[in-house]
Protein backbone atom coordinates (compact mmCIF):
# COMPACT_ATOMS: atom_id res chain seq x y z
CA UNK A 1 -68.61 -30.99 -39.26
CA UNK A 2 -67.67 -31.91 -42.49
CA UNK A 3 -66.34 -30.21 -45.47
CA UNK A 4 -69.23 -30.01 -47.59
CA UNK A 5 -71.40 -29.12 -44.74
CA UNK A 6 -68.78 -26.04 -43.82
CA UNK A 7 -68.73 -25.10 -47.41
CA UNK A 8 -73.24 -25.14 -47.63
CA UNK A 9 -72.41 -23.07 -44.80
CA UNK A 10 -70.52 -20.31 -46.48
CA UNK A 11 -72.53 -20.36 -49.49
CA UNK A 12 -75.79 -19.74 -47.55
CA UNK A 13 -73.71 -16.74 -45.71
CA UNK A 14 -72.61 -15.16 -48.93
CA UNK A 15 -75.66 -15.38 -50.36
CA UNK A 16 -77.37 -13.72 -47.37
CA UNK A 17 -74.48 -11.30 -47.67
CA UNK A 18 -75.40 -10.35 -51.00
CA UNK A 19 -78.87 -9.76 -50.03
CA UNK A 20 -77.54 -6.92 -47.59
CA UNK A 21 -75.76 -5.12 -50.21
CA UNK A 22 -78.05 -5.54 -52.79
CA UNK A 23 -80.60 -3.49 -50.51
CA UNK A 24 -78.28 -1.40 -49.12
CA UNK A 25 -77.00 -0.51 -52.66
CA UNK A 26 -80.41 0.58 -53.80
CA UNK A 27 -81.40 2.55 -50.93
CA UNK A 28 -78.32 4.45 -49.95
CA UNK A 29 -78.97 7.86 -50.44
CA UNK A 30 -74.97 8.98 -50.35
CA UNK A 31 -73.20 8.52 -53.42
CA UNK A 32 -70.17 7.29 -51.57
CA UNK A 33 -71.79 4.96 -49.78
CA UNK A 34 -73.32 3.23 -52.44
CA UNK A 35 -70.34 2.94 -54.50
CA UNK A 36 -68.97 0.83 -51.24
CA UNK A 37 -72.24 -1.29 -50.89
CA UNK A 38 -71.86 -1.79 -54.46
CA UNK A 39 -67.69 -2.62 -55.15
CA UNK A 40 -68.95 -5.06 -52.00
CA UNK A 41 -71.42 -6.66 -53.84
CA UNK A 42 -69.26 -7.56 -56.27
CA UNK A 43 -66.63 -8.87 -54.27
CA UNK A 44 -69.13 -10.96 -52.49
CA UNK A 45 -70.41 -12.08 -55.69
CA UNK A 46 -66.93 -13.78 -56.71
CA UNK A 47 -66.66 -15.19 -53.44
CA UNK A 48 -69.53 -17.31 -53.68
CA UNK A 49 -68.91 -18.09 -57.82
CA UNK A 50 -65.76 -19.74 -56.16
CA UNK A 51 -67.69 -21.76 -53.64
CA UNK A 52 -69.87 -22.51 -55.76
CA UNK A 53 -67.80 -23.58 -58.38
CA UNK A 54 -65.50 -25.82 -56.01
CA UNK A 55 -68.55 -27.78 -54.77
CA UNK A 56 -69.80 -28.12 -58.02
CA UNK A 57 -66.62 -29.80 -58.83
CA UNK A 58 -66.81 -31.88 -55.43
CA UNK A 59 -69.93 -33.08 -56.64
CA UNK A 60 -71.48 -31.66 -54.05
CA UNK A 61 -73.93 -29.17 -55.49
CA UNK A 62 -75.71 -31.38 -58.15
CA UNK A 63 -76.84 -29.27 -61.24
CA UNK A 64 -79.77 -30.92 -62.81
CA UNK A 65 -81.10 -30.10 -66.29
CA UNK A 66 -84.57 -29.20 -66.88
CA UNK A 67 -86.37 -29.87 -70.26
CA UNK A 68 -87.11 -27.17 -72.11
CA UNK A 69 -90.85 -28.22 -72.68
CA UNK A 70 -91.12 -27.97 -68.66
CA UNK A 71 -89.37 -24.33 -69.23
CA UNK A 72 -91.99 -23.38 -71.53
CA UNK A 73 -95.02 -25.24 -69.70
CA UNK A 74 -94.08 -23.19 -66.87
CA UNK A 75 -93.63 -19.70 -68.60
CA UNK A 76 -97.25 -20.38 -69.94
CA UNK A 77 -98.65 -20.76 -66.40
CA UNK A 78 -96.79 -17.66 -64.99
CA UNK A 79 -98.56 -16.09 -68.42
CA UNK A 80 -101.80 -16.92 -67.95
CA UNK A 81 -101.37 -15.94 -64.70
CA UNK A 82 -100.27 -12.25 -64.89
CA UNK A 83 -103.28 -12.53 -68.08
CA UNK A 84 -105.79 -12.91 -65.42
């Protein structure tokens, strides 16, 4: 295994991660609790900024810039859409 394939790795499981706290957060019915879930979330949340941000500077999670005429193309679509 290689690094960048270890570090896809970790990103997917923080992600996931943050998809278990996120609903956990919302439907905890104990205060306590969901202050946890949520000081977890946000710990989670840095984690993968940083693993995202060190691959980013590996070059190996490409950003790519999208126009903003396809931005607004699209936004028209999802309009239209909800319209109908």
């Amino acid at each position: 295994m290689n690094d960048k394939l270890i570090m896809e790795n970790i990103l997917l499981l923080l992600k996931g991660t943050c998809e278990v706290y996120v609903h956990g957060s919302q439907e905890a019915s104990n205060k306590k609790v969901h202050e946890i879930l949520k000081e977890s979330l946000r710990e989670i949340l840095k984690m993968q900024y940083q693993v995202y941000t060190k691959m980013t500077e590996c070059g190996w999670y490409q950003i790519t810039n999208i126009k903003s005429s396809e931005i607004k193309k699209t936004l028209s679509q999802l309009q239209n859409k909800r319209a109908n």
